[in-house]
PDB file of N, CA and C in Angstrom:
ATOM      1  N   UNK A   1      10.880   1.120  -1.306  1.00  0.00           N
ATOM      2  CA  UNK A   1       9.690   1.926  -1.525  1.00  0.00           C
ATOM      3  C   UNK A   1       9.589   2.306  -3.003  1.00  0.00           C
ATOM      4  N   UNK A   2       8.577   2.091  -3.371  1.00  0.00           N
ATOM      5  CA  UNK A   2       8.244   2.417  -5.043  1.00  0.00           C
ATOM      6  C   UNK A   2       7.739   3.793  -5.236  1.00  0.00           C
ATOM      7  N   UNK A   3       7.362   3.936  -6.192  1.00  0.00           N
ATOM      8  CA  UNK A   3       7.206   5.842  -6.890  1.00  0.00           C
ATOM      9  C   UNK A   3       5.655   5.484  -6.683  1.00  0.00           C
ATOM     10  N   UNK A   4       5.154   6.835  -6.385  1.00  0.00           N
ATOM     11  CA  UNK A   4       4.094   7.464  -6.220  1.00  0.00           C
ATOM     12  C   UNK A   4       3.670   8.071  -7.971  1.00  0.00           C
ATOM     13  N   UNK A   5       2.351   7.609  -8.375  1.00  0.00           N
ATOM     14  CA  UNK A   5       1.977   7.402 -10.181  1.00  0.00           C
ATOM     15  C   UNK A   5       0.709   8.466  -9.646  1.00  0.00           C
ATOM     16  N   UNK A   6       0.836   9.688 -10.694  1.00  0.00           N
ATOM     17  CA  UNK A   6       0.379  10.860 -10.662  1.00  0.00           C
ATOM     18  C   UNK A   6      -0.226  10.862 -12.321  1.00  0.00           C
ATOM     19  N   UNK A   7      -1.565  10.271 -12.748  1.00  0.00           N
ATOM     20  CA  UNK A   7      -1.933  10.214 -14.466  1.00  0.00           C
ATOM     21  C   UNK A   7      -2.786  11.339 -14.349  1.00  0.00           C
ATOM     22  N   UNK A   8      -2.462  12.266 -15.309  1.00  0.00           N
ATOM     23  CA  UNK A   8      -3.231  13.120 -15.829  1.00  0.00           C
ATOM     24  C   UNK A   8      -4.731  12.807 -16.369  1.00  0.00           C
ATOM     25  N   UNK A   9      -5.522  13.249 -16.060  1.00  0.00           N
ATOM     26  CA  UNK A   9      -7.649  12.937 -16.276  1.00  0.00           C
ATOM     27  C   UNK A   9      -7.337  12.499 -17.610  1.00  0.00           C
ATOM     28  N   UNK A  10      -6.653  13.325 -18.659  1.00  0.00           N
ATOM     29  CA  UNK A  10      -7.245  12.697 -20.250  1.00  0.00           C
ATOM     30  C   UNK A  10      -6.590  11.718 -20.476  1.00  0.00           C
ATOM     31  N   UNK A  11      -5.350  11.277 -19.680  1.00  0.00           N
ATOM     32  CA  UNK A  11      -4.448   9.512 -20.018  1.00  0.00           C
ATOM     33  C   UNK A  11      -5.472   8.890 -19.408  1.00  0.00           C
ATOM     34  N   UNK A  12      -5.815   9.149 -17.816  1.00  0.00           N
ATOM     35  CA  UNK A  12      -6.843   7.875 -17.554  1.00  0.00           C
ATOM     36  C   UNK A  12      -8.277   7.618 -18.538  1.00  0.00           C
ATOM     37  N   UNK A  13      -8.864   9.065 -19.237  1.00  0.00           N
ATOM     38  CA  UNK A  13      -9.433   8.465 -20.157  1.00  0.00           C
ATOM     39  C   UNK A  13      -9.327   8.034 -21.182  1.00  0.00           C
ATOM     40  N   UNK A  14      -8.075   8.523 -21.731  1.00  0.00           N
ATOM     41  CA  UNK A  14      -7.766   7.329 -23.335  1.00  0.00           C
ATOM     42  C   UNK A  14      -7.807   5.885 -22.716  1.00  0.00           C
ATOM     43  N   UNK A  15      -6.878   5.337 -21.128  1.00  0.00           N
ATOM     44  CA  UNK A  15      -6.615   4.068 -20.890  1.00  0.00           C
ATOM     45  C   UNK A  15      -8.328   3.205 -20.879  1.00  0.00           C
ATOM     46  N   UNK A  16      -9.341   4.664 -20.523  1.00  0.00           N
ATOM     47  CA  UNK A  16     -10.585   4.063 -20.321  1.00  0.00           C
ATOM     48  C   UNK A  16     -11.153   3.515 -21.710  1.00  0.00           C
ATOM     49  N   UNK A  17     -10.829   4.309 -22.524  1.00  0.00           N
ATOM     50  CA  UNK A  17     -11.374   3.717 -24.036  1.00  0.00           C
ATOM     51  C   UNK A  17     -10.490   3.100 -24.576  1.00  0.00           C
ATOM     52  N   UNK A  18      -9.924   1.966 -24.006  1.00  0.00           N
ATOM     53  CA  UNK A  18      -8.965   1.192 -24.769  1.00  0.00           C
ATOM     54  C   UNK A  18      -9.679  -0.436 -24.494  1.00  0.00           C
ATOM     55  N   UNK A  19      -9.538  -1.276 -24.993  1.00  0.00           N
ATOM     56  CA  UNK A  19     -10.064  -2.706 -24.728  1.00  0.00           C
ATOM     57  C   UNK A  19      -9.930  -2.413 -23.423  1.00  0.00           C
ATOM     58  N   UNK A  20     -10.126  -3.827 -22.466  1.00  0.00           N
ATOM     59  CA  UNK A  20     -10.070  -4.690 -21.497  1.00  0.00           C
ATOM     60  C   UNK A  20      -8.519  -4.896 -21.081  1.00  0.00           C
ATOM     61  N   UNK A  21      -8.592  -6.124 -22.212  1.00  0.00           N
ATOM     62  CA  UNK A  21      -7.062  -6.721 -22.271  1.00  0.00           C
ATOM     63  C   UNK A  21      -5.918  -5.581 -22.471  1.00  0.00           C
ATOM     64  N   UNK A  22      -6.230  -4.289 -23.514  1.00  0.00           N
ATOM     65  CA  UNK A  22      -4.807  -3.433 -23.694  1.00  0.00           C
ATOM     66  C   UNK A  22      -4.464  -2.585 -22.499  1.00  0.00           C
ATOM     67  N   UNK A  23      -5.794  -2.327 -21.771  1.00  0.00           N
ATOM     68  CA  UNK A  23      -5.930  -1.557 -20.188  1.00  0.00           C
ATOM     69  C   UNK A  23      -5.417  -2.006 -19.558  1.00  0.00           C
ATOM     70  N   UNK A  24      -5.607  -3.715 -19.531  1.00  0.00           N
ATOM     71  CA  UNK A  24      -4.757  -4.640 -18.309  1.00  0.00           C
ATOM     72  C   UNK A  24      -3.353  -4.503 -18.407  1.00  0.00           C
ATOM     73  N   UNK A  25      -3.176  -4.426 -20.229  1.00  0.00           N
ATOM     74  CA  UNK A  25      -1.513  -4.863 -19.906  1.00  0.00           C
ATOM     75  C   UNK A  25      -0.685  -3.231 -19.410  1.00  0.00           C
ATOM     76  N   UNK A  26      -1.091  -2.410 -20.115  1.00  0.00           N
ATOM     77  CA  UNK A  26      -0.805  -0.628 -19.445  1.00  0.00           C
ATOM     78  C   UNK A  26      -0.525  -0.935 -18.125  1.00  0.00           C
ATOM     79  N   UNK A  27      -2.040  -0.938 -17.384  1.00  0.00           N
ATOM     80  CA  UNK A  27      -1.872  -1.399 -16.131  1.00  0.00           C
ATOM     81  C   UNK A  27      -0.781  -1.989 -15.202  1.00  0.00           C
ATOM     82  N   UNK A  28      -0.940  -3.312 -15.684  1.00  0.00           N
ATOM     83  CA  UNK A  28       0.465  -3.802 -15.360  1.00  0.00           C
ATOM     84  C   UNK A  28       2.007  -3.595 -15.286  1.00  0.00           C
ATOM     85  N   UNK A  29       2.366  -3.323 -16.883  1.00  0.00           N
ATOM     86  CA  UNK A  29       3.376  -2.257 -16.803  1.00  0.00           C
ATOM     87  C   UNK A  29       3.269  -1.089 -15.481  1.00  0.00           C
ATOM     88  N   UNK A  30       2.652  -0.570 -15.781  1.00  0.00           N
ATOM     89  CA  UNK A  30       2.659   1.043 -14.761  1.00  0.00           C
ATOM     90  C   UNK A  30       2.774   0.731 -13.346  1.00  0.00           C
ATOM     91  N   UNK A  31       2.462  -0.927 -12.665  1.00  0.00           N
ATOM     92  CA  UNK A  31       2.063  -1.791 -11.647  1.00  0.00           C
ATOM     93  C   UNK A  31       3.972  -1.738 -11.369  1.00  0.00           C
ATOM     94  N   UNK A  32       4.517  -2.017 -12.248  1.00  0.00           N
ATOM     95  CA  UNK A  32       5.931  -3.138 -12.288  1.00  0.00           C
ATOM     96  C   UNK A  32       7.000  -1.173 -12.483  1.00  0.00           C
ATOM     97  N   UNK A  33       6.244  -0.711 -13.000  1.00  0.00           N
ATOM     98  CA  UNK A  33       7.048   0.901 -13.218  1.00  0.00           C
ATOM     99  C   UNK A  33       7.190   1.521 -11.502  1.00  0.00           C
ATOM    100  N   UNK A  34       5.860   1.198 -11.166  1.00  0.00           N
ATOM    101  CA  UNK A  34       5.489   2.027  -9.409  1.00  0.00           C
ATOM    102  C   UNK A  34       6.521   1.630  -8.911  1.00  0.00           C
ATOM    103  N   UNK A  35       6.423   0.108  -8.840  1.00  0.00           N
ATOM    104  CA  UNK A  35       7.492  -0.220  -7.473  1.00  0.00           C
ATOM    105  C   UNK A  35       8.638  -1.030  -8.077  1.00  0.00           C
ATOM    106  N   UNK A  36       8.953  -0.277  -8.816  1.00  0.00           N
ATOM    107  CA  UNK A  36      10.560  -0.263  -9.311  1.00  0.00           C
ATOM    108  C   UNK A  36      10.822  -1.332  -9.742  1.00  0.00           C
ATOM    109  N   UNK A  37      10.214  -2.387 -10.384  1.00  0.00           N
ATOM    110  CA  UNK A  37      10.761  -3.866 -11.066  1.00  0.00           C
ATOM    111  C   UNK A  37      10.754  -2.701 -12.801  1.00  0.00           C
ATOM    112  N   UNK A  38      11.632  -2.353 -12.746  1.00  0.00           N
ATOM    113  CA  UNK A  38      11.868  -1.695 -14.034  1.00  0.00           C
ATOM    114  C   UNK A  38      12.558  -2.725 -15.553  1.00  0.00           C
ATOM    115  N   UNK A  39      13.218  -3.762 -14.738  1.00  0.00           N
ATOM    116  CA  UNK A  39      14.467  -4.976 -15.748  1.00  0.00           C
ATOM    117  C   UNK A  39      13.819  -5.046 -17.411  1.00  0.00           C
ATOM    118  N   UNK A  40      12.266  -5.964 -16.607  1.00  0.00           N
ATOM    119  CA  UNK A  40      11.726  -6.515 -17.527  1.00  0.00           C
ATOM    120  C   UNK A  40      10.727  -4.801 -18.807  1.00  0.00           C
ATOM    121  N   UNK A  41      10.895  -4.073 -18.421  1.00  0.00           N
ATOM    122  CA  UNK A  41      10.248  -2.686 -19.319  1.00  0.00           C
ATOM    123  C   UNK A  41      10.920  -2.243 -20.235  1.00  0.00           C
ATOM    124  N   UNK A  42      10.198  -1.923 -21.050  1.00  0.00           N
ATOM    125  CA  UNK A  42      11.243  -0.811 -22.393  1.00  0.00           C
ATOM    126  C   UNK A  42      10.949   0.537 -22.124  1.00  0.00           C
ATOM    127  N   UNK A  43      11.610   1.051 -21.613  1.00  0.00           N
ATOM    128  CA  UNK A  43      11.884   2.635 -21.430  1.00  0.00           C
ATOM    129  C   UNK A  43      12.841   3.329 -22.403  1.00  0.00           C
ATOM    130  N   UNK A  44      12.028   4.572 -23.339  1.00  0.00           N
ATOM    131  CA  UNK A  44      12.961   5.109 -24.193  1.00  0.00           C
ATOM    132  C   UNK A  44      13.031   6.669 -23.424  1.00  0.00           C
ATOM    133  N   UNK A  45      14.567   7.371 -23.442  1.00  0.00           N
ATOM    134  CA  UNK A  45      14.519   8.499 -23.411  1.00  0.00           C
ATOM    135  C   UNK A  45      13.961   9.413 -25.033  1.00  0.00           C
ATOM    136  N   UNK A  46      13.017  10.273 -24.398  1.00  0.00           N
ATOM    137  CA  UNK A  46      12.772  10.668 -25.536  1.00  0.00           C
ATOM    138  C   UNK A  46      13.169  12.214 -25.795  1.00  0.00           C
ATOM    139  N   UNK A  47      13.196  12.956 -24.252  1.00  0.00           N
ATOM    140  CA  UNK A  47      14.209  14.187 -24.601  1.00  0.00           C
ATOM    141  C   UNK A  47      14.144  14.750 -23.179  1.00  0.00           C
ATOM    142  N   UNK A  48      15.467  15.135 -22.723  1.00  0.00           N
ATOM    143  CA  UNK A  48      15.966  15.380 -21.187  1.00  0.00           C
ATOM    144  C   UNK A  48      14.993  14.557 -20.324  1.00  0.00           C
ATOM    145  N   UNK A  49      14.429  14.755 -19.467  1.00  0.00           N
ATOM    146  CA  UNK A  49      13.257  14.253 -18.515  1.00  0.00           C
ATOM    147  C   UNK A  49      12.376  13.597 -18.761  1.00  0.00           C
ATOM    148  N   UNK A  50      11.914  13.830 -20.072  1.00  0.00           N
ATOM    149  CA  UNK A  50      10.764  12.718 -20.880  1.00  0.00           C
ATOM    150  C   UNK A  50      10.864  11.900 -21.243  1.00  0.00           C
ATOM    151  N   UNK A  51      10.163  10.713 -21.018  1.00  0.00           N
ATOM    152  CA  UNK A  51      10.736   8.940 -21.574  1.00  0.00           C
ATOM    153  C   UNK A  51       9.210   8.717 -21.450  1.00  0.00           C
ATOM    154  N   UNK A  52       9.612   7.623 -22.308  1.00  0.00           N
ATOM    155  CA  UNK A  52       8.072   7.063 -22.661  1.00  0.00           C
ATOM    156  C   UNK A  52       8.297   5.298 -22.685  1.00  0.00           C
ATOM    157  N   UNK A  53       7.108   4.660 -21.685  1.00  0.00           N
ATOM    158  CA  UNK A  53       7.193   3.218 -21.650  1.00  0.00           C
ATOM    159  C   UNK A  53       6.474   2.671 -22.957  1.00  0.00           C
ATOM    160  N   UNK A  54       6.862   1.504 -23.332  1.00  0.00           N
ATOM    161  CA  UNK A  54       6.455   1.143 -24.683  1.00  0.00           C
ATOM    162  C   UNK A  54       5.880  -0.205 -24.034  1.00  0.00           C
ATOM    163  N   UNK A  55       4.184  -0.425 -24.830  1.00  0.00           N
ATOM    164  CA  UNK A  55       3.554  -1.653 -23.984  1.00  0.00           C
ATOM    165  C   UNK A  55       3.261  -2.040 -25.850  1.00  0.00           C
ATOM    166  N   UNK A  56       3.582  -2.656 -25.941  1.00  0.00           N
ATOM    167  CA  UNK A  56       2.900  -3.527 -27.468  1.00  0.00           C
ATOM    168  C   UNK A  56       2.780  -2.066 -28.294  1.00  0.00           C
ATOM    169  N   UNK A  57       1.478  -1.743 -29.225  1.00  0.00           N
ATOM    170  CA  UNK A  57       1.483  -0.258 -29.838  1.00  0.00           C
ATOM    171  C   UNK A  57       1.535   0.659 -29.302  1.00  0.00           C
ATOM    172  N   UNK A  58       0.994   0.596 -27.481  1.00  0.00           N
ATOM    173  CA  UNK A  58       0.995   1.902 -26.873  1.00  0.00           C
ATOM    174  C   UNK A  58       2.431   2.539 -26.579  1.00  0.00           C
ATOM    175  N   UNK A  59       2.108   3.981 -26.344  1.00  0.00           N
ATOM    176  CA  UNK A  59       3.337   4.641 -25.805  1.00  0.00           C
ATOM    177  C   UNK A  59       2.619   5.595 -24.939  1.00  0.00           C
ATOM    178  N   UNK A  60       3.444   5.480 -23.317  1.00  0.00           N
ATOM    179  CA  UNK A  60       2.756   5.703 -22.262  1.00  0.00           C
ATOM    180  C   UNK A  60       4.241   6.875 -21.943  1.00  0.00           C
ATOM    181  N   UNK A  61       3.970   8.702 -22.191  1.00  0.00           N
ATOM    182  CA  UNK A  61       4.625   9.607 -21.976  1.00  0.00           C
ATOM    183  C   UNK A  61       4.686   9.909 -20.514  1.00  0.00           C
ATOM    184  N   UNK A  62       6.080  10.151 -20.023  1.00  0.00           N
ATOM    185  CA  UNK A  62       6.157  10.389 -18.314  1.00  0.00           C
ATOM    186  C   UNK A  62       7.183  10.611 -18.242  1.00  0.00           C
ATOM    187  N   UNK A  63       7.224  11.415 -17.310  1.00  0.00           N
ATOM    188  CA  UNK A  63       8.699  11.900 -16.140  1.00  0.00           C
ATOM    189  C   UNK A  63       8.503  11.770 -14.768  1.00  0.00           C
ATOM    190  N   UNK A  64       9.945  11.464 -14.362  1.00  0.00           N
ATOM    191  CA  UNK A  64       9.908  11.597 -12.837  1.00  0.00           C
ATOM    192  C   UNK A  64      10.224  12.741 -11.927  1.00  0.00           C
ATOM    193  N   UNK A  65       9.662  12.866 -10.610  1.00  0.00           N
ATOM    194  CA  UNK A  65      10.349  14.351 -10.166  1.00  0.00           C
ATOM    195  C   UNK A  65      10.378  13.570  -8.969  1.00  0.00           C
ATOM    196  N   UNK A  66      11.538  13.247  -7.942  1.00  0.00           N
ATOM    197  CA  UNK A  66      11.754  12.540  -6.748  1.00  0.00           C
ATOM    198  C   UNK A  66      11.107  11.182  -6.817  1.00  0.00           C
ATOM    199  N   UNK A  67      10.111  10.972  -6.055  1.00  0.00           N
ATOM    200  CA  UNK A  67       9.509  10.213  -6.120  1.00  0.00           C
ATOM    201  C   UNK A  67       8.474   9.372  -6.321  1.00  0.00           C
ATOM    202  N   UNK A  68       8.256  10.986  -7.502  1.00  0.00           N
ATOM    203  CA  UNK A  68       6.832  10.851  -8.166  1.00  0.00           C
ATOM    204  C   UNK A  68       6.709  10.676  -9.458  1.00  0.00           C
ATOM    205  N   UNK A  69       6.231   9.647 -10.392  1.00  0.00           N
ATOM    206  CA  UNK A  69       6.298   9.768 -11.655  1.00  0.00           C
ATOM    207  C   UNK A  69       4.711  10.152 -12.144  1.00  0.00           C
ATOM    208  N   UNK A  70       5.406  10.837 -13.109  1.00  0.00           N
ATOM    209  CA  UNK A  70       3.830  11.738 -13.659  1.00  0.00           C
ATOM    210  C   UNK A  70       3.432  11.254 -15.310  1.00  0.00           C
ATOM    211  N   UNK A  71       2.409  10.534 -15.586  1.00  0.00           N
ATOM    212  CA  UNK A  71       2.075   9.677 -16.645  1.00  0.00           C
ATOM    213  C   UNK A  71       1.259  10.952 -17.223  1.00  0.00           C
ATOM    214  N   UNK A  72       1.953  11.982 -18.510  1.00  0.00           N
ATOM    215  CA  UNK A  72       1.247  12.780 -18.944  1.00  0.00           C
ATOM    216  C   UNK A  72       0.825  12.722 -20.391  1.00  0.00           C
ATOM    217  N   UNK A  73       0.848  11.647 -20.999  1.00  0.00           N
ATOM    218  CA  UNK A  73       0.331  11.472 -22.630  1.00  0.00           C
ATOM    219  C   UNK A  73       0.355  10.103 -22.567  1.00  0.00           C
ATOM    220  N   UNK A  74      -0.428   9.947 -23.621  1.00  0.00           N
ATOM    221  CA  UNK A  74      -0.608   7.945 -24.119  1.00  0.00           C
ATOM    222  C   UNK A  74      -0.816   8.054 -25.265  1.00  0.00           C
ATOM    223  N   UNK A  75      -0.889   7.674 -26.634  1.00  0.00           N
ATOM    224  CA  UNK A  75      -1.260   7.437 -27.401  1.00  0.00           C
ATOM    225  C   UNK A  75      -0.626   5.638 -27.962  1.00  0.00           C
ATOM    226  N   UNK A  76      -1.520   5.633 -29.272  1.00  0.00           N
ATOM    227  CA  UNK A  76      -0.950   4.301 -29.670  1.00  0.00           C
ATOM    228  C   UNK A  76      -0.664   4.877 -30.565  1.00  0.00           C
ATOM    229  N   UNK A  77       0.477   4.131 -30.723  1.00  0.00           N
ATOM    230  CA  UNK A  77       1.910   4.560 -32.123  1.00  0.00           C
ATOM    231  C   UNK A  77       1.538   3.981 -33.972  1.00  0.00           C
ATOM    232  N   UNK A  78       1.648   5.296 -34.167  1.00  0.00           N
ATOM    233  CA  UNK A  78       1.382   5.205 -35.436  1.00  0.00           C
ATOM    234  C   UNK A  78       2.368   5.576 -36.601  1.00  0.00           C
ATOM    235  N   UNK A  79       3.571   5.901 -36.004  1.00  0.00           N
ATOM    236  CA  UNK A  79       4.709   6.246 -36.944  1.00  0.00           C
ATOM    237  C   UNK A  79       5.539   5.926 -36.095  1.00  0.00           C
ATOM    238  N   UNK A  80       6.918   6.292 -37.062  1.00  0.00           N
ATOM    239  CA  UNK A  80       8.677   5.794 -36.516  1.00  0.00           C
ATOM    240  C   UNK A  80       8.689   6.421 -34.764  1.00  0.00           C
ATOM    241  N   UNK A  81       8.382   8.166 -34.756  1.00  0.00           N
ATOM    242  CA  UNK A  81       9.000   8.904 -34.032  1.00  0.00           C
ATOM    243  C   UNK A  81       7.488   9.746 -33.246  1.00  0.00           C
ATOM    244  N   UNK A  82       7.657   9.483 -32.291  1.00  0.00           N
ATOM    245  CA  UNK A  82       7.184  10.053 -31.485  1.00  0.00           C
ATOM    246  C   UNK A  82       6.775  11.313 -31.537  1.00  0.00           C
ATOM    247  N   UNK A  83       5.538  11.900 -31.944  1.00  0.00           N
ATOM    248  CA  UNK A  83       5.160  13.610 -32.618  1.00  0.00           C
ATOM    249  C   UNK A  83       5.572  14.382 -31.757  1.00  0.00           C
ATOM    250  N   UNK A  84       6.558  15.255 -32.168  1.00  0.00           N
ATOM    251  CA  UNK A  84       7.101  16.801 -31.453  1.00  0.00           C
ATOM    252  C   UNK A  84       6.047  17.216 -30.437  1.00  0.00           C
ATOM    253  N   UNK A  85       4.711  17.498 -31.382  1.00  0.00           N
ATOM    254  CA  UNK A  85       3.623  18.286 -30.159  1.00  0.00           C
ATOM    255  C   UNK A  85       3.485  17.476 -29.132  1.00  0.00           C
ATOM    256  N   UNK A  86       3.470  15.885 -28.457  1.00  0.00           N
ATOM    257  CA  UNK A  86       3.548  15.145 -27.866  1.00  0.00           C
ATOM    258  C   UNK A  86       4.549  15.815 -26.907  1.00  0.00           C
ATOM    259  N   UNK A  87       6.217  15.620 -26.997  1.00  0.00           N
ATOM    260  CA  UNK A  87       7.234  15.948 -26.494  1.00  0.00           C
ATOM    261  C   UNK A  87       6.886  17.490 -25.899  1.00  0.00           C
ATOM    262  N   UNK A  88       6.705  18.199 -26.613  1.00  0.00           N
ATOM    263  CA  UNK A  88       6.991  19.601 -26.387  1.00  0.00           C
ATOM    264  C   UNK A  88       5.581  19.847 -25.236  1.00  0.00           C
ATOM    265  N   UNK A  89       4.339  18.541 -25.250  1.00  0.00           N
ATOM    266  CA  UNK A  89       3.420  19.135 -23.923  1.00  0.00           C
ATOM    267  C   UNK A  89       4.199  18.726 -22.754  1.00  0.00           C
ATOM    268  N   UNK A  90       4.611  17.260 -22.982  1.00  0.00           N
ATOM    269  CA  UNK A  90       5.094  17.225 -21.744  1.00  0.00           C
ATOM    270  C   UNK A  90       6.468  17.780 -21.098  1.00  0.00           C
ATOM    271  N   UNK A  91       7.030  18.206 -21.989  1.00  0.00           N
ATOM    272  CA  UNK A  91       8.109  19.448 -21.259  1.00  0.00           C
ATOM    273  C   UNK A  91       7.093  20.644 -20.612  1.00  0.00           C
ATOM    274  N   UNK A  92       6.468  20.864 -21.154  1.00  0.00           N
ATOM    275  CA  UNK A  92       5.859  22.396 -20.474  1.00  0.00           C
ATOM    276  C   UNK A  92       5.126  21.560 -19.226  1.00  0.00           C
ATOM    277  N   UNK A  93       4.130  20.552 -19.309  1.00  0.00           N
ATOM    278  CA  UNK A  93       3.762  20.336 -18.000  1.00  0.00           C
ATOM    279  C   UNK A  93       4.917  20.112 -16.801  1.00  0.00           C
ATOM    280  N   UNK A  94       6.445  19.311 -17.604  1.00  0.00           N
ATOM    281  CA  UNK A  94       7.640  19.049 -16.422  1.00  0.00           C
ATOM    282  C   UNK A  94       7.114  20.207 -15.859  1.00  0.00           C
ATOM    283  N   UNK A  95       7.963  21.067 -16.635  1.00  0.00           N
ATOM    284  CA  UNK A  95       8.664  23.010 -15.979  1.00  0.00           C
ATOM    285  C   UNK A  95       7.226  23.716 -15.082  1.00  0.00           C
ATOM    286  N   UNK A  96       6.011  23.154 -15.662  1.00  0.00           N
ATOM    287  CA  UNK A  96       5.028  23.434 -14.856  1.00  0.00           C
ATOM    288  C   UNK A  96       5.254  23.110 -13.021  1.00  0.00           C
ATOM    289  N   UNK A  97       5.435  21.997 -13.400  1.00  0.00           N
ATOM    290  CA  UNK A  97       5.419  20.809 -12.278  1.00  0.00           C
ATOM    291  C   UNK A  97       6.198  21.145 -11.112  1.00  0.00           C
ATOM    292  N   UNK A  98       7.785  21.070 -11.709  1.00  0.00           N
ATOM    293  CA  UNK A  98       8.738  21.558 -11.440  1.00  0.00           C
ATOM    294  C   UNK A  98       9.094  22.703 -10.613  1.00  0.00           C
ATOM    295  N   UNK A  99       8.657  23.676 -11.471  1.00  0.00           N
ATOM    296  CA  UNK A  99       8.906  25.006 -11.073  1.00  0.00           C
ATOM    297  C   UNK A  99       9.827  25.769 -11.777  1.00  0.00           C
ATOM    298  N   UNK A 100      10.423  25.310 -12.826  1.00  0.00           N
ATOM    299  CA  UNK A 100      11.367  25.369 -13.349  1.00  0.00           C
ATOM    300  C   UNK A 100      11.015  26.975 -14.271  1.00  0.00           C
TER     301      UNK A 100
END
């Protein structure tokens, strides 16, 4: 059984204003993330709970909680490191999430 994909309204609309083709490949990835063919993905930890899938320039921000992964930032990468304010929303949405 694969994970249950929970995207936050403003990721599905950045994915909406992205080409065709860069939507498809997101897509796909996130397709191969659901039901656990993880081998072929680049997954970086980016701090405790937060990891981010890397599709060509994009970087697709998410955590898991059981059996749910929650896709809460996207942007396309424009420097080395991943912007703090990035990291630091999606910790507060985890602990939101969470309960923590």
């Amino acid at each position: 059984m694969g994970l249950h994909i929970h995207v936050l309204n403003d990721v599905k609309e950045f994915f909406e204003g992205l080409s065709q083709d860069a939507a498809a490949k997101i897509y796909a990835h996130l397709q191969l993330f659901q039901e656990n063919h993880t081998e072929g993905l680049v997954i970086k930890s980016l701090k405790g709970k937060i990891k981010e899938l890397i599709v060509k320039q994009y970087r697709i921000v998410f955590f898991t909680i059981s059996n749910t992964g929650y896709i809460v930032d996207a942007f396309r990468k424009q420097s080395r490191k991943t912007p703090k304010r990035i990291i630091e929303r999606a910790e507060e949405i985890y602990r939101v999430i969470s309960g923590i």
